[in-house]
C-alpha atoms as a PDB file:
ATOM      1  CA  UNK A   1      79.787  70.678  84.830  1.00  0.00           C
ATOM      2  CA  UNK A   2      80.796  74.589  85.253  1.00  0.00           C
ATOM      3  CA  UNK A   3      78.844  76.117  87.990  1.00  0.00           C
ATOM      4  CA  UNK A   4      78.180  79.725  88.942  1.00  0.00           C
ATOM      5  CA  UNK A   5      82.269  80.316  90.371  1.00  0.00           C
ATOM      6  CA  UNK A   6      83.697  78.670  87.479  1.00  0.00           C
ATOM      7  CA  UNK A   7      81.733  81.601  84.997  1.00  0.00           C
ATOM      8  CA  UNK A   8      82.973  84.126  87.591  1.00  0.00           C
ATOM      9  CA  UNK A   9      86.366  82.923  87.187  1.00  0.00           C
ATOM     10  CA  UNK A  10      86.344  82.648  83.612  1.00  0.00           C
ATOM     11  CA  UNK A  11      85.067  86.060  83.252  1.00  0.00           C
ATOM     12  CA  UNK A  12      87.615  87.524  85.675  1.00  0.00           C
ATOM     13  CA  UNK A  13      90.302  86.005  83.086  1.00  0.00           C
ATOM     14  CA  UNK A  14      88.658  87.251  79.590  1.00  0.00           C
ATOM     15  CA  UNK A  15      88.658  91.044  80.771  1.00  0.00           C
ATOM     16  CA  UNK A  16      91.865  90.697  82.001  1.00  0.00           C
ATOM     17  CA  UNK A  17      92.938  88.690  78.608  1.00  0.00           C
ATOM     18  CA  UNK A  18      90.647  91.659  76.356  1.00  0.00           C
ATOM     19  CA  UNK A  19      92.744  94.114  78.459  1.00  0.00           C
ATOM     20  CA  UNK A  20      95.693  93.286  77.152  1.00  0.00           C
ATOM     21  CA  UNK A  21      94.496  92.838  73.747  1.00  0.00           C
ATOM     22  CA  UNK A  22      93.167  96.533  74.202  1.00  0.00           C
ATOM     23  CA  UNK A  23      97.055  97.550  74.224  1.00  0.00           C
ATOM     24  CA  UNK A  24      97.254  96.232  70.978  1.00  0.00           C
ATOM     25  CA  UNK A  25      95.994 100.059  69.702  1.00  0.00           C
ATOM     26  CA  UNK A  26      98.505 102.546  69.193  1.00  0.00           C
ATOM     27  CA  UNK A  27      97.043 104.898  71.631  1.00  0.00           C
ATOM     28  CA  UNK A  28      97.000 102.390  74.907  1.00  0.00           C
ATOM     29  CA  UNK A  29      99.667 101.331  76.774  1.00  0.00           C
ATOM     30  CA  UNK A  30     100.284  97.941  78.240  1.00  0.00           C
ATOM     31  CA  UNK A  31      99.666  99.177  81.578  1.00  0.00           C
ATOM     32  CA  UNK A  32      96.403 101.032  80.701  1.00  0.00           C
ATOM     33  CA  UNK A  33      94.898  97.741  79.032  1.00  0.00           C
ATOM     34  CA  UNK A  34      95.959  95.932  82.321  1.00  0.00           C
ATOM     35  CA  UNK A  35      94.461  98.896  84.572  1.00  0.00           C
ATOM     36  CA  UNK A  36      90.749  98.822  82.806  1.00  0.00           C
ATOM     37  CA  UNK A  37      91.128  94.557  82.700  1.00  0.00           C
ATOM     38  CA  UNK A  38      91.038  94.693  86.598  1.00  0.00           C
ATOM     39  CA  UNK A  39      88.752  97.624  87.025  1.00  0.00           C
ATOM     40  CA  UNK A  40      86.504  95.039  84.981  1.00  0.00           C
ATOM     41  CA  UNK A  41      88.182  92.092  87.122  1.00  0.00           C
ATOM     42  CA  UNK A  42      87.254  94.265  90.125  1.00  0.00           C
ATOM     43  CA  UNK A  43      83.215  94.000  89.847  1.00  0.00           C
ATOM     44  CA  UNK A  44      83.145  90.618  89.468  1.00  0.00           C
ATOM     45  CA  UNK A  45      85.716  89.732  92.031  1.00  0.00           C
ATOM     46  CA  UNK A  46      83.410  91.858  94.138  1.00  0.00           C
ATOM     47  CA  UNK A  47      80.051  89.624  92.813  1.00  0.00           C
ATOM     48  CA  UNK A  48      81.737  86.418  93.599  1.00  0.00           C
ATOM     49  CA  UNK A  49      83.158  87.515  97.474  1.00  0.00           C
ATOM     50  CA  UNK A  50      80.296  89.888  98.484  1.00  0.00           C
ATOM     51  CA  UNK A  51      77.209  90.073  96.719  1.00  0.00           C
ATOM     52  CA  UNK A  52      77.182  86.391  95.986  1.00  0.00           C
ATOM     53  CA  UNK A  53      79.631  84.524  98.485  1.00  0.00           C
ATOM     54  CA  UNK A  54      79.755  80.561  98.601  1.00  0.00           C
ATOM     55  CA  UNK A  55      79.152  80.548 102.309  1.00  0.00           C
ATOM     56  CA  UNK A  56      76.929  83.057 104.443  1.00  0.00           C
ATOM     57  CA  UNK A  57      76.688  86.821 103.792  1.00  0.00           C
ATOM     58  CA  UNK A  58      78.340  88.815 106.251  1.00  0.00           C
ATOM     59  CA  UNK A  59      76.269  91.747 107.835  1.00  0.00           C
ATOM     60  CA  UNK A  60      78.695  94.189 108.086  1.00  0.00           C
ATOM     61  CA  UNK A  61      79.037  96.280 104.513  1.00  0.00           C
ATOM     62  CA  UNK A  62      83.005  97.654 106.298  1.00  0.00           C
ATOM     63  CA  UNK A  63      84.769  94.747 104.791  1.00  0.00           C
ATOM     64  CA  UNK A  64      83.473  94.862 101.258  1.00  0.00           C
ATOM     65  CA  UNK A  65      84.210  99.184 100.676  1.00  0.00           C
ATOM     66  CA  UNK A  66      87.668  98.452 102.299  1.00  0.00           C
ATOM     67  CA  UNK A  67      88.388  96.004  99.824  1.00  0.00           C
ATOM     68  CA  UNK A  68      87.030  97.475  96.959  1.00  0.00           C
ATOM     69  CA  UNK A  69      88.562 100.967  97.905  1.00  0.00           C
ATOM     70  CA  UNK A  70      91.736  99.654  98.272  1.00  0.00           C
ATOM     71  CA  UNK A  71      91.255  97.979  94.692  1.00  0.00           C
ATOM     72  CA  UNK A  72      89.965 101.759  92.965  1.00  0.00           C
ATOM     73  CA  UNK A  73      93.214 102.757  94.779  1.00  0.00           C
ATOM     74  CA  UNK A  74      96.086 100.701  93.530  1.00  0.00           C
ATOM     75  CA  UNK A  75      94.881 100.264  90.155  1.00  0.00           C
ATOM     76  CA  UNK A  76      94.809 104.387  89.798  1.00  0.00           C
ATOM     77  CA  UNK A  77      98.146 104.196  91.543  1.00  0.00           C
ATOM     78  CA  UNK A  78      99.303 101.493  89.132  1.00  0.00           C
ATOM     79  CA  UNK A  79      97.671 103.599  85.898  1.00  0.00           C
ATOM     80  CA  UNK A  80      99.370 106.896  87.392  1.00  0.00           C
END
């Protein structure tokens, strides 16, 4: 039976799967299809480690914009 992670997951792999297929156009590159499959990747990596963890929410918000900044951050490194 697929539970709630196992959608997560499977999501996290068909944005990063339609990203590449988004290169497929003329007009994006490779690396752009790959950058916009983990911004999408991103928010529900996010969902399934912070919003929505398996074990208790943490209290503290610090570890969740630290992670997700440093996400926004190498992915407009990586599209740069």
């Amino acid at each position: 039976m697929v539970d709630y992670y196992d959608q997560m997951l499977l999501a996290i792999v068909t944005v990063m799967i339609a990203g590449v297929a988004a290169s497929i156009h003329p007009m994006v590159g490779v690396t752009q299809g790959l950058a916009g499959g983990s911004l999408a990747a991103l928010l529900f990596l996010y969902e399934i480690l912070f919003r929505n963890p398996p074990t208790e929410p943490t209290t503290s918000t610090t570890a969740a914009v630290v992670v997700a900044g440093v996400g926004w951050v190498l992915t407009l490194f990586l599209f740069i």
